[in-house]
Protein backbone atom coordinates (compact mmCIF):
# COMPACT_ATOMS: atom_id res chain seq x y z
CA UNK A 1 14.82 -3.74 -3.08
CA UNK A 2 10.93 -3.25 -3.05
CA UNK A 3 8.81 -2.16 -0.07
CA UNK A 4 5.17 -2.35 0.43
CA UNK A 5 3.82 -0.55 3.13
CA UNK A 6 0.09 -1.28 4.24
CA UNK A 7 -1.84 0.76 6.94
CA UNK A 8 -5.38 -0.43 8.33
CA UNK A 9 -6.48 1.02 11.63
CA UNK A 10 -9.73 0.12 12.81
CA UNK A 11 -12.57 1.71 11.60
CA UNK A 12 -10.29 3.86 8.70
CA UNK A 13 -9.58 3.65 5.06
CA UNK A 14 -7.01 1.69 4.28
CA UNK A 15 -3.64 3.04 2.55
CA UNK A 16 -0.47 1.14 1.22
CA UNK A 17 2.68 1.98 -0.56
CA UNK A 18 4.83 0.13 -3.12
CA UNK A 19 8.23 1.59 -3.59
CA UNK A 20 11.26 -0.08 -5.28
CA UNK A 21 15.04 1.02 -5.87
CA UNK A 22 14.52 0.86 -9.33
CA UNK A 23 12.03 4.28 -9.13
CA UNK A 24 8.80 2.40 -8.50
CA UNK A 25 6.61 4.79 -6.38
CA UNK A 26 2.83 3.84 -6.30
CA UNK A 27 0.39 4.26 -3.44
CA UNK A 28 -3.61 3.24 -3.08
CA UNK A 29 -6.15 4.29 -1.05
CA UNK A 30 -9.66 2.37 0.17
CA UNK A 31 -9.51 -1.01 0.30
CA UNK A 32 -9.97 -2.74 -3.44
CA UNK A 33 -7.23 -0.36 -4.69
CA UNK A 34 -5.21 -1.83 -1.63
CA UNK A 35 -5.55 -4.94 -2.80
CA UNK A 36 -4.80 -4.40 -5.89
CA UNK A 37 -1.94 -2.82 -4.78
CA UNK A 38 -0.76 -5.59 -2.78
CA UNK A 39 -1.25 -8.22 -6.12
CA UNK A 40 0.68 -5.47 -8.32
CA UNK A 41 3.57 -5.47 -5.55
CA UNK A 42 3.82 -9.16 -5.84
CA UNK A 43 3.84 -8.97 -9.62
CA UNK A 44 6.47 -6.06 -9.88
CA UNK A 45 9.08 -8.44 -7.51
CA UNK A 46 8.91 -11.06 -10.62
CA UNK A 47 9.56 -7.83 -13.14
CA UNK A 48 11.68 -5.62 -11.36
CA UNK A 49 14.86 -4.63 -13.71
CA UNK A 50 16.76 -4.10 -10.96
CA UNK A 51 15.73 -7.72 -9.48
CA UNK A 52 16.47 -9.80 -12.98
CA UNK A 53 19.94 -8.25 -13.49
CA UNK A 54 21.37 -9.27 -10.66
CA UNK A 55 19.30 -12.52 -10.98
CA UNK A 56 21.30 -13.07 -14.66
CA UNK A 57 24.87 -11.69 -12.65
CA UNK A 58 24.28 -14.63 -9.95
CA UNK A 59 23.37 -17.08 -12.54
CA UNK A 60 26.51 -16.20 -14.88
């Protein structure tokens, strides 16, 4: 459902992008906004709407 996508060839900036079925579309540039990316990623699988319904459909 989510997708992070990280580039970081050697000797440039580093990019990533978090996208999610649910209409999540972020994307960072330089490498503390990268990681922060990465951490928010992580965070958004836990929060995802699309993610806890079918969570709460599984569990019923």
């Amino acid at each position: 459902m989510a997708w992070l996508h990280i580039s970081a060839p050697r000797g440039a900036t580093p990019t990533a992008t978090s996208t999610c079925r649910c209409g999540r579309d972020r994307s960072a540039i330089g490498h503390r906004k990268v990681l922060d990316l990465i951490a928010d990623h992580a965070a958004h699988r836990d929060e995802c709407p699309l993610r806890t319904t079918q969570e709460r459909r599984n569990a019923a």
